[in-house]
C-alpha atoms as a PDB file:
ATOM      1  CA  UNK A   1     163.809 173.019 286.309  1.00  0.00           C
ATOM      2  CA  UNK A   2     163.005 174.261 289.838  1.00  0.00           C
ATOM      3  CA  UNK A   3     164.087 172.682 292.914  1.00  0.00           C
ATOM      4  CA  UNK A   4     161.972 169.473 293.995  1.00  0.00           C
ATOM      5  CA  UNK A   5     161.915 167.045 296.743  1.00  0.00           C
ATOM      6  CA  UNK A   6     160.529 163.714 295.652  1.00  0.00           C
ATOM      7  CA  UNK A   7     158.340 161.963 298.089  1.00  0.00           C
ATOM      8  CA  UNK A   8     155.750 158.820 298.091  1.00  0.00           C
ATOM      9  CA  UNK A   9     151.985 160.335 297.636  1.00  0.00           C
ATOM     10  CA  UNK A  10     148.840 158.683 298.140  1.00  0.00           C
ATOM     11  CA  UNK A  11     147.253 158.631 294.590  1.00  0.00           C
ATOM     12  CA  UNK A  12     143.960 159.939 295.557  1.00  0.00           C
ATOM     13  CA  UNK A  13     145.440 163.432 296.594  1.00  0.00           C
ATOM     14  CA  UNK A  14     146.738 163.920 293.164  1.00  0.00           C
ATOM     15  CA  UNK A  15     144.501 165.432 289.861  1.00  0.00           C
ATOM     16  CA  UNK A  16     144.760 166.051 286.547  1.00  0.00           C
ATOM     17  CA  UNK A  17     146.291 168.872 285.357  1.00  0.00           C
ATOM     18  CA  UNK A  18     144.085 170.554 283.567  1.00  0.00           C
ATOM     19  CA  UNK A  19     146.511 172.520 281.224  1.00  0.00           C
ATOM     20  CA  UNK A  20     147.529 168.906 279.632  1.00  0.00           C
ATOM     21  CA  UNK A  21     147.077 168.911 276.483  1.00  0.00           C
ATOM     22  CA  UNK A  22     146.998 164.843 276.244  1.00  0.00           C
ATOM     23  CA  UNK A  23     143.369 163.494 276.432  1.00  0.00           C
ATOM     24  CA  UNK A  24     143.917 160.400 274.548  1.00  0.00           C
ATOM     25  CA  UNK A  25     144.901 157.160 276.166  1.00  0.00           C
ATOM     26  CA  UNK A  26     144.328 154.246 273.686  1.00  0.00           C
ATOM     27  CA  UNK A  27     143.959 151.195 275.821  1.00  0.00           C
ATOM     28  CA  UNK A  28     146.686 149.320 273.935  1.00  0.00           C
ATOM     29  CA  UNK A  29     149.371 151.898 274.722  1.00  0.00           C
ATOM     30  CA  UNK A  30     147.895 151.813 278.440  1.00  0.00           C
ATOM     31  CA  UNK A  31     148.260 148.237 278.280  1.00  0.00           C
ATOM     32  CA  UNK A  32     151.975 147.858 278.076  1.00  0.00           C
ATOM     33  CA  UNK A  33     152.450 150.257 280.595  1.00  0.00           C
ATOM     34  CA  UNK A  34     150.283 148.448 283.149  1.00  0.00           C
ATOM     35  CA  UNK A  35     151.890 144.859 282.370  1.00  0.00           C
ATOM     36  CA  UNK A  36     155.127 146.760 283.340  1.00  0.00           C
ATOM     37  CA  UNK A  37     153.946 148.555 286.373  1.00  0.00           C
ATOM     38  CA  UNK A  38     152.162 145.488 287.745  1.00  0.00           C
ATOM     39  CA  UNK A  39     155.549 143.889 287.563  1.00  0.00           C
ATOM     40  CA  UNK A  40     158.137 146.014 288.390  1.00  0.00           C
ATOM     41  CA  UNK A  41     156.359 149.421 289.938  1.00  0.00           C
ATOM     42  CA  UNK A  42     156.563 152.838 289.097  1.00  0.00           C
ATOM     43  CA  UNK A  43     160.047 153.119 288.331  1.00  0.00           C
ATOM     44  CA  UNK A  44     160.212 156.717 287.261  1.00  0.00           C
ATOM     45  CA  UNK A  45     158.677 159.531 289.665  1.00  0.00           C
ATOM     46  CA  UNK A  46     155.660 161.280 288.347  1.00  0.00           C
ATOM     47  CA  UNK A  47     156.389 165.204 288.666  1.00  0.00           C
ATOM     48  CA  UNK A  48     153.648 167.260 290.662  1.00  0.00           C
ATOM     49  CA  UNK A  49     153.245 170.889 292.219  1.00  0.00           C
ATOM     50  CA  UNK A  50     151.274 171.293 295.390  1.00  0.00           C
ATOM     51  CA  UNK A  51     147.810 172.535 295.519  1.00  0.00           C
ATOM     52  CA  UNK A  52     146.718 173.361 298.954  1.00  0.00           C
ATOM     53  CA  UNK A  53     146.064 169.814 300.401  1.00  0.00           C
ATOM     54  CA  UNK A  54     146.123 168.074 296.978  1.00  0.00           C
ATOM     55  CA  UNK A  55     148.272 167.807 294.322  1.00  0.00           C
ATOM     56  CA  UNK A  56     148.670 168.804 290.512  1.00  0.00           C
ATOM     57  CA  UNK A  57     149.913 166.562 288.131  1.00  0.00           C
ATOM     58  CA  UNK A  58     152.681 168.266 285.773  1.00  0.00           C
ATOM     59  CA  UNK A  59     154.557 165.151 284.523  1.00  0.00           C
ATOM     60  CA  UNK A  60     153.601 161.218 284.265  1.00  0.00           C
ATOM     61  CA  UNK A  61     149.766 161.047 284.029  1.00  0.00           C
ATOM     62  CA  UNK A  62     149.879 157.550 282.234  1.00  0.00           C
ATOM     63  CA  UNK A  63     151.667 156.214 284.762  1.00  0.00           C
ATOM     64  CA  UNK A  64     148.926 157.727 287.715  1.00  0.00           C
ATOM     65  CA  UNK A  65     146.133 156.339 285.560  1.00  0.00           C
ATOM     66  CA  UNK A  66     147.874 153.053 285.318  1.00  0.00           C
ATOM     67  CA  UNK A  67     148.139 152.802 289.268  1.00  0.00           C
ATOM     68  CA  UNK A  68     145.070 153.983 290.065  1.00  0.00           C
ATOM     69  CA  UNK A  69     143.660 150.709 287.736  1.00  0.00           C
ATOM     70  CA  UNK A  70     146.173 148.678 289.722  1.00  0.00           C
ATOM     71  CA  UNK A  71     144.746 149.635 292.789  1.00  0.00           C
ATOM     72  CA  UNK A  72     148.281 151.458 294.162  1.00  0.00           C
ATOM     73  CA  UNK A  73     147.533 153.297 297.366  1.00  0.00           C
ATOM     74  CA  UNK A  74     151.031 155.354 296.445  1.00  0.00           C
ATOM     75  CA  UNK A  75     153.534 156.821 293.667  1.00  0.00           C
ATOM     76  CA  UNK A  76     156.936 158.243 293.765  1.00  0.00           C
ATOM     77  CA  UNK A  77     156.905 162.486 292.681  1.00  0.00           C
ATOM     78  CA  UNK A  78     158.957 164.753 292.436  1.00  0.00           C
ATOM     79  CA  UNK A  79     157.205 168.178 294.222  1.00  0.00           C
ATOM     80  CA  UNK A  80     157.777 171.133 292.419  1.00  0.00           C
ATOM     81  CA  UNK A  81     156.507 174.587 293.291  1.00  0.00           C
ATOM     82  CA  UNK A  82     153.504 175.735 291.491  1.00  0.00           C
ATOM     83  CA  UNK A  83     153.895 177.233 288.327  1.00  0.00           C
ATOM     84  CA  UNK A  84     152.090 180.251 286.533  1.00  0.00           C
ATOM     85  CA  UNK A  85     149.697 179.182 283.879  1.00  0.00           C
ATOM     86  CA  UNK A  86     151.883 179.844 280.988  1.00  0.00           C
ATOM     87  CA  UNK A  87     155.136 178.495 282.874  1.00  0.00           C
ATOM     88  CA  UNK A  88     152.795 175.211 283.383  1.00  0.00           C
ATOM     89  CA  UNK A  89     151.607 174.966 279.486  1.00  0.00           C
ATOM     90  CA  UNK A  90     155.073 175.264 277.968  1.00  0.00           C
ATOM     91  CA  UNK A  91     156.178 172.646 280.548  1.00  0.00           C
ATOM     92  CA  UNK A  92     153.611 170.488 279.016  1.00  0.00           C
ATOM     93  CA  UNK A  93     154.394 171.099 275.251  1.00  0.00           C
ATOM     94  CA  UNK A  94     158.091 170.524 276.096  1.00  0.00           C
ATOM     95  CA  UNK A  95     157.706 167.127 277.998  1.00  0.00           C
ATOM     96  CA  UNK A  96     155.905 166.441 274.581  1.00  0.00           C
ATOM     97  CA  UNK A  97     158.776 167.578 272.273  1.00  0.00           C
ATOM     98  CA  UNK A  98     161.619 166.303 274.136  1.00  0.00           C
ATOM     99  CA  UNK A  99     159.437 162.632 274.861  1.00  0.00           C
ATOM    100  CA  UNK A 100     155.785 161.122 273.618  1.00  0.00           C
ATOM    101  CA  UNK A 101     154.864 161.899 270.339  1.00  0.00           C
ATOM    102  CA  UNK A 102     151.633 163.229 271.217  1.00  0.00           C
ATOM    103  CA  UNK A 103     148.154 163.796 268.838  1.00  0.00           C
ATOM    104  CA  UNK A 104     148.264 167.040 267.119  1.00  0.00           C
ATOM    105  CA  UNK A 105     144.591 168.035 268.070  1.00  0.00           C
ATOM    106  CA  UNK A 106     145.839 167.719 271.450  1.00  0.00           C
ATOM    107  CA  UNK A 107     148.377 170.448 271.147  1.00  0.00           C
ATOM    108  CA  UNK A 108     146.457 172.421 268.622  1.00  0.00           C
ATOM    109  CA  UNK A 109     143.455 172.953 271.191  1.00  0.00           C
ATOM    110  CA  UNK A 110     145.997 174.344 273.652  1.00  0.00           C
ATOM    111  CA  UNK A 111     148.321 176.423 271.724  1.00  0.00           C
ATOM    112  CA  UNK A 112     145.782 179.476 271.443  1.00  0.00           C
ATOM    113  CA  UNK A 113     146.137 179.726 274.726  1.00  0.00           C
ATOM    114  CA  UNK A 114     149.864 179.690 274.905  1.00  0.00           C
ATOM    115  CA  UNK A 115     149.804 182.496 271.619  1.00  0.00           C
ATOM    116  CA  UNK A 116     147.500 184.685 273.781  1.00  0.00           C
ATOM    117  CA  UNK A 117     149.682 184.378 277.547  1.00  0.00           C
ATOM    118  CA  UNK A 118     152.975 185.301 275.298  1.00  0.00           C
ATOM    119  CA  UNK A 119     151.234 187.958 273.292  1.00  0.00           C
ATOM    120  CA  UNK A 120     150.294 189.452 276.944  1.00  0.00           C
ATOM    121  CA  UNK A 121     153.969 189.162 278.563  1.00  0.00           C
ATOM    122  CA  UNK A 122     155.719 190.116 275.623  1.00  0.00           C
ATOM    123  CA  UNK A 123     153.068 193.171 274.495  1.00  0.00           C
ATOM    124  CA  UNK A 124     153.071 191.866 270.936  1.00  0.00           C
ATOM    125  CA  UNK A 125     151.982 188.432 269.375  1.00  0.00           C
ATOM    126  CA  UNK A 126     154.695 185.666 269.097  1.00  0.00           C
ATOM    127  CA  UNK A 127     156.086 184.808 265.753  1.00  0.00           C
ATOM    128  CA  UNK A 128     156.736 181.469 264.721  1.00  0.00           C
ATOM    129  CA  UNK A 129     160.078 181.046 265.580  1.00  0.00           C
ATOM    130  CA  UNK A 130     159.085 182.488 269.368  1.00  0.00           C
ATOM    131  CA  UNK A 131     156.616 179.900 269.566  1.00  0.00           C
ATOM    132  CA  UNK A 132     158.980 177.188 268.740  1.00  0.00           C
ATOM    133  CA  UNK A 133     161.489 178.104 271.063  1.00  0.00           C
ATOM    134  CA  UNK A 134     159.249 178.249 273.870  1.00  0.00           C
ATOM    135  CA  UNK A 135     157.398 175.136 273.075  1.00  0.00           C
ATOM    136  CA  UNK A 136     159.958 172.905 271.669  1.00  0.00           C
ATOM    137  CA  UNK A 137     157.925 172.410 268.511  1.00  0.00           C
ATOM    138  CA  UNK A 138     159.215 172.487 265.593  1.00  0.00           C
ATOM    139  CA  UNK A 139     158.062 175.303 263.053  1.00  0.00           C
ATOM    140  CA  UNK A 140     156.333 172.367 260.827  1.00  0.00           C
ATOM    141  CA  UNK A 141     154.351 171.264 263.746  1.00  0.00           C
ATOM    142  CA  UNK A 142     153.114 174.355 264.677  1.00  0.00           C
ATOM    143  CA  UNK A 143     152.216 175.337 261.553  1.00  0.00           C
ATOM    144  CA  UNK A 144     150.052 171.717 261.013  1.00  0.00           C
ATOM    145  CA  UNK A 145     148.817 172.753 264.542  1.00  0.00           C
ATOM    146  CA  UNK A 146     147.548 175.581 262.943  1.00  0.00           C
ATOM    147  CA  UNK A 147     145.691 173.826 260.025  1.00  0.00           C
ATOM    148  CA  UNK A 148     143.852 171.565 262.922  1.00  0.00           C
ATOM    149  CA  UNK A 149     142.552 174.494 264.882  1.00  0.00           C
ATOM    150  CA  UNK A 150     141.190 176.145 261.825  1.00  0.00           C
ATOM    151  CA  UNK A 151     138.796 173.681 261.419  1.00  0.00           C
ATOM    152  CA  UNK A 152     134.942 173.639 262.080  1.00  0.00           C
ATOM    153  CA  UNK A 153     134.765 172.115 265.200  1.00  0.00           C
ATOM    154  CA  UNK A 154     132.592 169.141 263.633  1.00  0.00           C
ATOM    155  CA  UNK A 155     135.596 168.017 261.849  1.00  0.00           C
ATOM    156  CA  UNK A 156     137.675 168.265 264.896  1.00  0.00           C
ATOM    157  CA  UNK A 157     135.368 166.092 266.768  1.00  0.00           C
ATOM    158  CA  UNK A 158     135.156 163.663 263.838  1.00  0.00           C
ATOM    159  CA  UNK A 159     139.359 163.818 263.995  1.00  0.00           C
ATOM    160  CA  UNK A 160     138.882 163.151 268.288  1.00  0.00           C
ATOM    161  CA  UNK A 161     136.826 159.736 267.583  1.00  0.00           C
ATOM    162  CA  UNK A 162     139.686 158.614 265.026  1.00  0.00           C
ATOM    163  CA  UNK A 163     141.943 159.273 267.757  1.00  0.00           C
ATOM    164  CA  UNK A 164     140.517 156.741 270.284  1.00  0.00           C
ATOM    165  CA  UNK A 165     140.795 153.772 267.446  1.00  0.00           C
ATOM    166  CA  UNK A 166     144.502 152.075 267.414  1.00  0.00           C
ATOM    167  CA  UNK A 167     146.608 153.693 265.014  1.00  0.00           C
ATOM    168  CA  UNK A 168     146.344 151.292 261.825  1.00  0.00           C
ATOM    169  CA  UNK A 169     142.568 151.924 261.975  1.00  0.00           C
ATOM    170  CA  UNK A 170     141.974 155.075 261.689  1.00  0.00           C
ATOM    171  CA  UNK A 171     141.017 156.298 258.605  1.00  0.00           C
ATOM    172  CA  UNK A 172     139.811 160.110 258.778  1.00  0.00           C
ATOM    173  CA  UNK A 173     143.420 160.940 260.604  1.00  0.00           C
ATOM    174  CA  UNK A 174     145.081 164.148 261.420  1.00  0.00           C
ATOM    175  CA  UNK A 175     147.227 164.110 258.533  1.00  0.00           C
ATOM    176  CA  UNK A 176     144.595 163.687 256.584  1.00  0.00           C
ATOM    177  CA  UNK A 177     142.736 166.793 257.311  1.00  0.00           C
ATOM    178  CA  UNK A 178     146.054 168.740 257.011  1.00  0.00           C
ATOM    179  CA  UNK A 179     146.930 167.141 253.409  1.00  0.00           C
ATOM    180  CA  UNK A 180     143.213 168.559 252.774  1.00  0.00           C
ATOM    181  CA  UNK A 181     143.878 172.057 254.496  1.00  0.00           C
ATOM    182  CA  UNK A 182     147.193 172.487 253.045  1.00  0.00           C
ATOM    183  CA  UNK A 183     145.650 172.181 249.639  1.00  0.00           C
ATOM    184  CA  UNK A 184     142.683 174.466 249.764  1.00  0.00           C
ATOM    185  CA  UNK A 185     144.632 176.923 251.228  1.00  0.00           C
ATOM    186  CA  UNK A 186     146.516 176.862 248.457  1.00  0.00           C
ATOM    187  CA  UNK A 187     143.182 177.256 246.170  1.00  0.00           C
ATOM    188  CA  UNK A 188     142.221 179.443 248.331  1.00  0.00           C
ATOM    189  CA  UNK A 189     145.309 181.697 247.406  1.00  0.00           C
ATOM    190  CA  UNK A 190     145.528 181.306 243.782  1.00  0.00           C
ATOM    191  CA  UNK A 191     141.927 180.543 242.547  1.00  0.00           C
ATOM    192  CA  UNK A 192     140.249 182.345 244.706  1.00  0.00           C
ATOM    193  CA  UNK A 193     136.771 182.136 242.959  1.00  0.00           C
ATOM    194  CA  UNK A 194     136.528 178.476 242.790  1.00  0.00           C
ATOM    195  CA  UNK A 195     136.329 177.952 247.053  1.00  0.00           C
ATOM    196  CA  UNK A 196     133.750 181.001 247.198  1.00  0.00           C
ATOM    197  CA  UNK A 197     131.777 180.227 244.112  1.00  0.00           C
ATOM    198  CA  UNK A 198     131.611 176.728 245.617  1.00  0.00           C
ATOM    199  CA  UNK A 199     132.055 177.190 249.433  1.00  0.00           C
ATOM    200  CA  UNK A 200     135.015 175.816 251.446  1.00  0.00           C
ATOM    201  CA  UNK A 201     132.342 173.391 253.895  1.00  0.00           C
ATOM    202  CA  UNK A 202     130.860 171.953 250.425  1.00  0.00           C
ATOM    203  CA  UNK A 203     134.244 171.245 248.666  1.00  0.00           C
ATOM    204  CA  UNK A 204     135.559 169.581 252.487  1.00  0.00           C
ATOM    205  CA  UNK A 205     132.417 167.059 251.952  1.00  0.00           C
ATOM    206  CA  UNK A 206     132.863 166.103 248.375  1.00  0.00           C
ATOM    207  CA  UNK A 207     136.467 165.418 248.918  1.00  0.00           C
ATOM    208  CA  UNK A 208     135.522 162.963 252.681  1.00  0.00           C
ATOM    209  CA  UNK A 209     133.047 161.635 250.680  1.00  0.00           C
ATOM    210  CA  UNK A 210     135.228 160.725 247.568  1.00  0.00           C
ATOM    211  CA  UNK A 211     138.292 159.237 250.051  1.00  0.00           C
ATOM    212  CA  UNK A 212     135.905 157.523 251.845  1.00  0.00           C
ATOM    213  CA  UNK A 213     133.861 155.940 248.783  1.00  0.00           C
ATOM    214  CA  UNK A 214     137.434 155.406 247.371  1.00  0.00           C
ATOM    215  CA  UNK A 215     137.736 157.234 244.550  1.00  0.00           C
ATOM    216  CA  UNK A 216     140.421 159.407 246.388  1.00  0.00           C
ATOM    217  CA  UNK A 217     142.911 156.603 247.361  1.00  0.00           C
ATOM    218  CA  UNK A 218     145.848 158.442 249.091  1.00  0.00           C
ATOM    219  CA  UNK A 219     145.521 161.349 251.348  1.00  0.00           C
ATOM    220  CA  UNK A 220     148.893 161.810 249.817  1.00  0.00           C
ATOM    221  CA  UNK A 221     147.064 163.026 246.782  1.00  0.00           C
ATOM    222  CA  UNK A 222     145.803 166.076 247.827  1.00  0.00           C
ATOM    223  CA  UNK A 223     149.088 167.509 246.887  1.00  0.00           C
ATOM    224  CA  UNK A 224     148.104 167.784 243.423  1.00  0.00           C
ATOM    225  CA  UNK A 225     145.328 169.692 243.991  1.00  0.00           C
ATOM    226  CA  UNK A 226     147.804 172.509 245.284  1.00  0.00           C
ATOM    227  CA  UNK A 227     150.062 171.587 241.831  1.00  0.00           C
ATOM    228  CA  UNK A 228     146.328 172.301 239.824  1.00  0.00           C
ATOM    229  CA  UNK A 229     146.118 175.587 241.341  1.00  0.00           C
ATOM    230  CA  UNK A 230     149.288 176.790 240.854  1.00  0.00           C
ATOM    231  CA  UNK A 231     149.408 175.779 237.138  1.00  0.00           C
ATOM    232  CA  UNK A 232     150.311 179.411 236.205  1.00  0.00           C
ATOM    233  CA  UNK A 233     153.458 178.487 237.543  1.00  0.00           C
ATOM    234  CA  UNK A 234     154.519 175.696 234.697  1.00  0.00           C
ATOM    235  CA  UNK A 235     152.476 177.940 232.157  1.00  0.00           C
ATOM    236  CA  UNK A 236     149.514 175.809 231.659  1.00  0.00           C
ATOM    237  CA  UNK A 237     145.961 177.750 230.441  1.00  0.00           C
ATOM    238  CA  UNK A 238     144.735 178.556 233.817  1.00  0.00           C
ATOM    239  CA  UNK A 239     140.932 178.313 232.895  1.00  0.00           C
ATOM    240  CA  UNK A 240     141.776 175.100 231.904  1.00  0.00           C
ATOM    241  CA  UNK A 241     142.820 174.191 235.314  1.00  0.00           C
ATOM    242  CA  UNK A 242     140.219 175.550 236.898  1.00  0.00           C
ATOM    243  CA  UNK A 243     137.786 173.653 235.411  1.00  0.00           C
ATOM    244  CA  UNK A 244     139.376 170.988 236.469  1.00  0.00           C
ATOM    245  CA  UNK A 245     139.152 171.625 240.065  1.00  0.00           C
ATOM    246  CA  UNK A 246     135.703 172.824 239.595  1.00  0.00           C
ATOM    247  CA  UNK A 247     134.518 169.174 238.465  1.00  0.00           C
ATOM    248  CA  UNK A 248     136.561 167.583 241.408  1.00  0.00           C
ATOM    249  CA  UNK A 249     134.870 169.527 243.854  1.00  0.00           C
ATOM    250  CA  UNK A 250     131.605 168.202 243.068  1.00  0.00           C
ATOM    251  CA  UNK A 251     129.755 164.898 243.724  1.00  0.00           C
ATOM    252  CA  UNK A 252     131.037 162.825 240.794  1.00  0.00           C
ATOM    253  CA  UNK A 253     133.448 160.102 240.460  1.00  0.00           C
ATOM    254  CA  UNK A 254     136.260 162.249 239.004  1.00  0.00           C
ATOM    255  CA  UNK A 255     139.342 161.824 240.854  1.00  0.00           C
ATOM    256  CA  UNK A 256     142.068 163.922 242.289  1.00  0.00           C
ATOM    257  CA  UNK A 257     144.752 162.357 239.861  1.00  0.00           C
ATOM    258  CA  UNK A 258     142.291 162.355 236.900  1.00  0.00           C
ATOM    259  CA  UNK A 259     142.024 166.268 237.069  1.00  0.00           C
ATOM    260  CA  UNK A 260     146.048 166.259 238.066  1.00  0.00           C
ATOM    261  CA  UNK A 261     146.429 164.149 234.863  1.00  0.00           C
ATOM    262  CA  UNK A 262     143.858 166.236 232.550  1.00  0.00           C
ATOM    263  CA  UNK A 263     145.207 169.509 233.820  1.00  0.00           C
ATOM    264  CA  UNK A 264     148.636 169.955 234.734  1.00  0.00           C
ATOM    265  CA  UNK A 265     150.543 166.684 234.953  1.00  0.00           C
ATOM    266  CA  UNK A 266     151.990 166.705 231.691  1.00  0.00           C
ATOM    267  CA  UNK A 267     153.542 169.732 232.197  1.00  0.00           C
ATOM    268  CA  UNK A 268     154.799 169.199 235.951  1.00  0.00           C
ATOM    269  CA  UNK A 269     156.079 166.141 234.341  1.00  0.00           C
ATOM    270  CA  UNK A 270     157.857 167.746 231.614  1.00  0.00           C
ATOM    271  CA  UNK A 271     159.494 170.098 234.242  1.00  0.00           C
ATOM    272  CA  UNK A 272     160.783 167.179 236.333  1.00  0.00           C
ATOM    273  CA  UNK A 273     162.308 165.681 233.125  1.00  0.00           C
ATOM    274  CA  UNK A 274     164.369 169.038 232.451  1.00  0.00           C
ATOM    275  CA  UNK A 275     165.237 168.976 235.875  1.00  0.00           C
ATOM    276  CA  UNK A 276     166.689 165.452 235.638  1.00  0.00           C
ATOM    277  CA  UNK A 277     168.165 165.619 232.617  1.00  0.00           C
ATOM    278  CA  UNK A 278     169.973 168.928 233.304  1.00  0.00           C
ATOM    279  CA  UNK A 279     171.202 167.157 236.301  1.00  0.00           C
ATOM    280  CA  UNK A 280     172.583 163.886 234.218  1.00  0.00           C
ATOM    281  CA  UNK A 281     174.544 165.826 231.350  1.00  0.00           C
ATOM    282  CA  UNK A 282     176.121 167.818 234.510  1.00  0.00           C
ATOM    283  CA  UNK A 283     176.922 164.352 236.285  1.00  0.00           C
ATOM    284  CA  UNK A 284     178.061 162.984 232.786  1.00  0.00           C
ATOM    285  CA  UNK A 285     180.941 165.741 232.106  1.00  0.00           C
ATOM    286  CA  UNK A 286     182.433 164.174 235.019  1.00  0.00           C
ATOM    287  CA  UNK A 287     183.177 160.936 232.522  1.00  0.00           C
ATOM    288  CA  UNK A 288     184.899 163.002 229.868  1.00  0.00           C
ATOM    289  CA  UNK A 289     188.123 161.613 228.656  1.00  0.00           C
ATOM    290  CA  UNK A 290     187.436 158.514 230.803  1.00  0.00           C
ATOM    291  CA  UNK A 291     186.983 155.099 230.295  1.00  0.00           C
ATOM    292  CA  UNK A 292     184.040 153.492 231.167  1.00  0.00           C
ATOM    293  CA  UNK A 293     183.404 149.623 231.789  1.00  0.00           C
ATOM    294  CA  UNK A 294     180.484 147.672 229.841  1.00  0.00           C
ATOM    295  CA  UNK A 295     177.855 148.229 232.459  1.00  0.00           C
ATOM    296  CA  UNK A 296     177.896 151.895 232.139  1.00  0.00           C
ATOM    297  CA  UNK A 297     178.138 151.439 227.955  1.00  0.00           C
ATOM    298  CA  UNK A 298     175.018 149.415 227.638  1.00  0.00           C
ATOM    299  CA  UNK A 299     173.129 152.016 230.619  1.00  0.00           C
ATOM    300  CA  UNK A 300     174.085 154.985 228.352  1.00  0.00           C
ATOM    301  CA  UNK A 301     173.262 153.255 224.797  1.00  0.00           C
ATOM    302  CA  UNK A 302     169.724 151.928 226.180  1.00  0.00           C
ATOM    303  CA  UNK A 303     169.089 156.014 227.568  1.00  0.00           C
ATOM    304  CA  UNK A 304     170.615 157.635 223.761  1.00  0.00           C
ATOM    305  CA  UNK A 305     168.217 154.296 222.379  1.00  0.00           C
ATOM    306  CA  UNK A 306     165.296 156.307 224.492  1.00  0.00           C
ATOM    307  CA  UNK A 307     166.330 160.015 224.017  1.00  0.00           C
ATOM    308  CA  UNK A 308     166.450 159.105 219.704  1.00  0.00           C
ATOM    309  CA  UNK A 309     162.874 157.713 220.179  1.00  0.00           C
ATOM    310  CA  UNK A 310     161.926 161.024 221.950  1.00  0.00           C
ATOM    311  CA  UNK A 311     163.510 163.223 219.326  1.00  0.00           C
ATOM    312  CA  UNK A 312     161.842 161.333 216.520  1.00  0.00           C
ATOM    313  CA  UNK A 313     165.134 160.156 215.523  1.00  0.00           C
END
């Protein structure tokens, strides 16, 4: 961090950086923050860089919002010296990583920016890993980032009102959207046909319309859309699967776990059983030529009792 001197500024000299990514303040979060202010002042400097006569904020603008409600003629900062553009967006991002859990759209919106300013000082775009280094985001996040700013900008505005709604009610949330994006993606990649016979916008409606008419009840769901597409991979007739998808994606009330269920669970299902049951005759050679209390007797005849009814025994 470079050298600073921290001084007492009047809060009218100071303005919002406009490189923040953060332009959500929930009035419950602000709240809390006042309540402590109002009490016990601002007890942590804000961070700032000089701008001719004025001030930039680089760190703390919850707690300059707070005072200016308050009525605070003053804050403590820390001066810094003016950073370049980039050096002041990856400042932001990292006071995100390393503090506040920030909204995704937030970051999303600014990390074009950030690809294009190391793409010009490095002379070739950043990879992932470059990105995460100099952001102090993790790979994952970037890569949801990613899913945000690839959508229409009506559904990021739709994602922006969500975001000014306490937490518990939102409904239409980031993670939503991404659970959605993740999964046509994957559609997009393996059943190609079915987005662009269909269209990508069309297929987004249907499956808003369905969560928010119910019939989708878990964003959590969407996963098994990506299992549907991918049913070549636990050999299930892929036609078969398709069709599937084809009557979730339009205005019905078929469900995302009815077409998992008429499609591809069984057979996901019998994977996960071989997978378990590998794993349990593994863990069971560890018993051989051991005794075993009653507990363990009655576990292992109720499981043969189960595996006989399976076999047709």
């Amino acid at each position: 961090m470079a050298e600073s001197n921290l001084k007492e500024i009047d809060l009218d000299l100071i303005d919002r950086n406009p490189e923040n990514p953060r332009i959500v303040f929930r009035p419950s979060e602000m709240a809390q923050l006042m309540d402590s202010i109002r009490l016990y002042g601002v007890q942590v400097p804000i961070s700032v860089y000089r701008e001719g006569k004025r001030f930039v904020l680089i760190d703390g603008e919850r707690r300059w919002r707070c005072s200016i409600k308050l009525n605070l003629k003053k804050i403590p900062a820390l001066v810094q010296a003016k950073p370049d553009r980039l050096t002041n967006l990856l400042l932001m991002f990292n006071i995100h990583a390393l503090r506040e859990q920030w909204d995704l759209l937030t970051l999303a919106a600014k990390l074009p920016d950030i690809q294009k300013l190391l793409h010009k000082r490095n002379d070739r775009p950043p990879t992932e890993k470059e990105l995460s280094i100099e952001t102090g985001l993790l790979i994952s996040v970037i890569r949801r980032c990613k899913l945000l700013i690839a959508l229409p900008e009506k559904y990021r505005q739709s994602i922006l009102v969500e975001l000014q709604k306490p937490k518990p009610q939102q409904i239409f949330t980031e993670d939503f959207f991404i659970e959605m994006e993740r999964a046509l993606k994957t559609v997009e990649r393996n059943m190609p046909d079915v987005v662009n016979n269909i269209g990508k916008d069309k297929i987004r409606e249907v499956l808003i319309s369905k969560f928010k008419d119910g019939v989708i009840t878990n964003r959590v769901d969407f996963r098994q859309i990506a299992k549907i597409a991918r049913a070549d991979k636990v050999s299930v007739d892929v036609s078969e699967a398709r069709e599937s998808l084809v009557r979730l994606f339009h205005n019905n009330s078929y469900s995302i776990t009815s077409a998992y269920q008429d499609s591809v669970g069984f057979a996901y299902d019998e994977r996960d059983l071989v997978t378990k049951v590998t794993g349990l005759a593994s863990f069971l050679t560890s018993f051989e030529n051991s005794e075993i209390d009653d507990d363990v007797r009655e576990a292992l005849e109720e499981l043969q009792a189960e595996i006989d009814k399976l076999l047709g025994a």
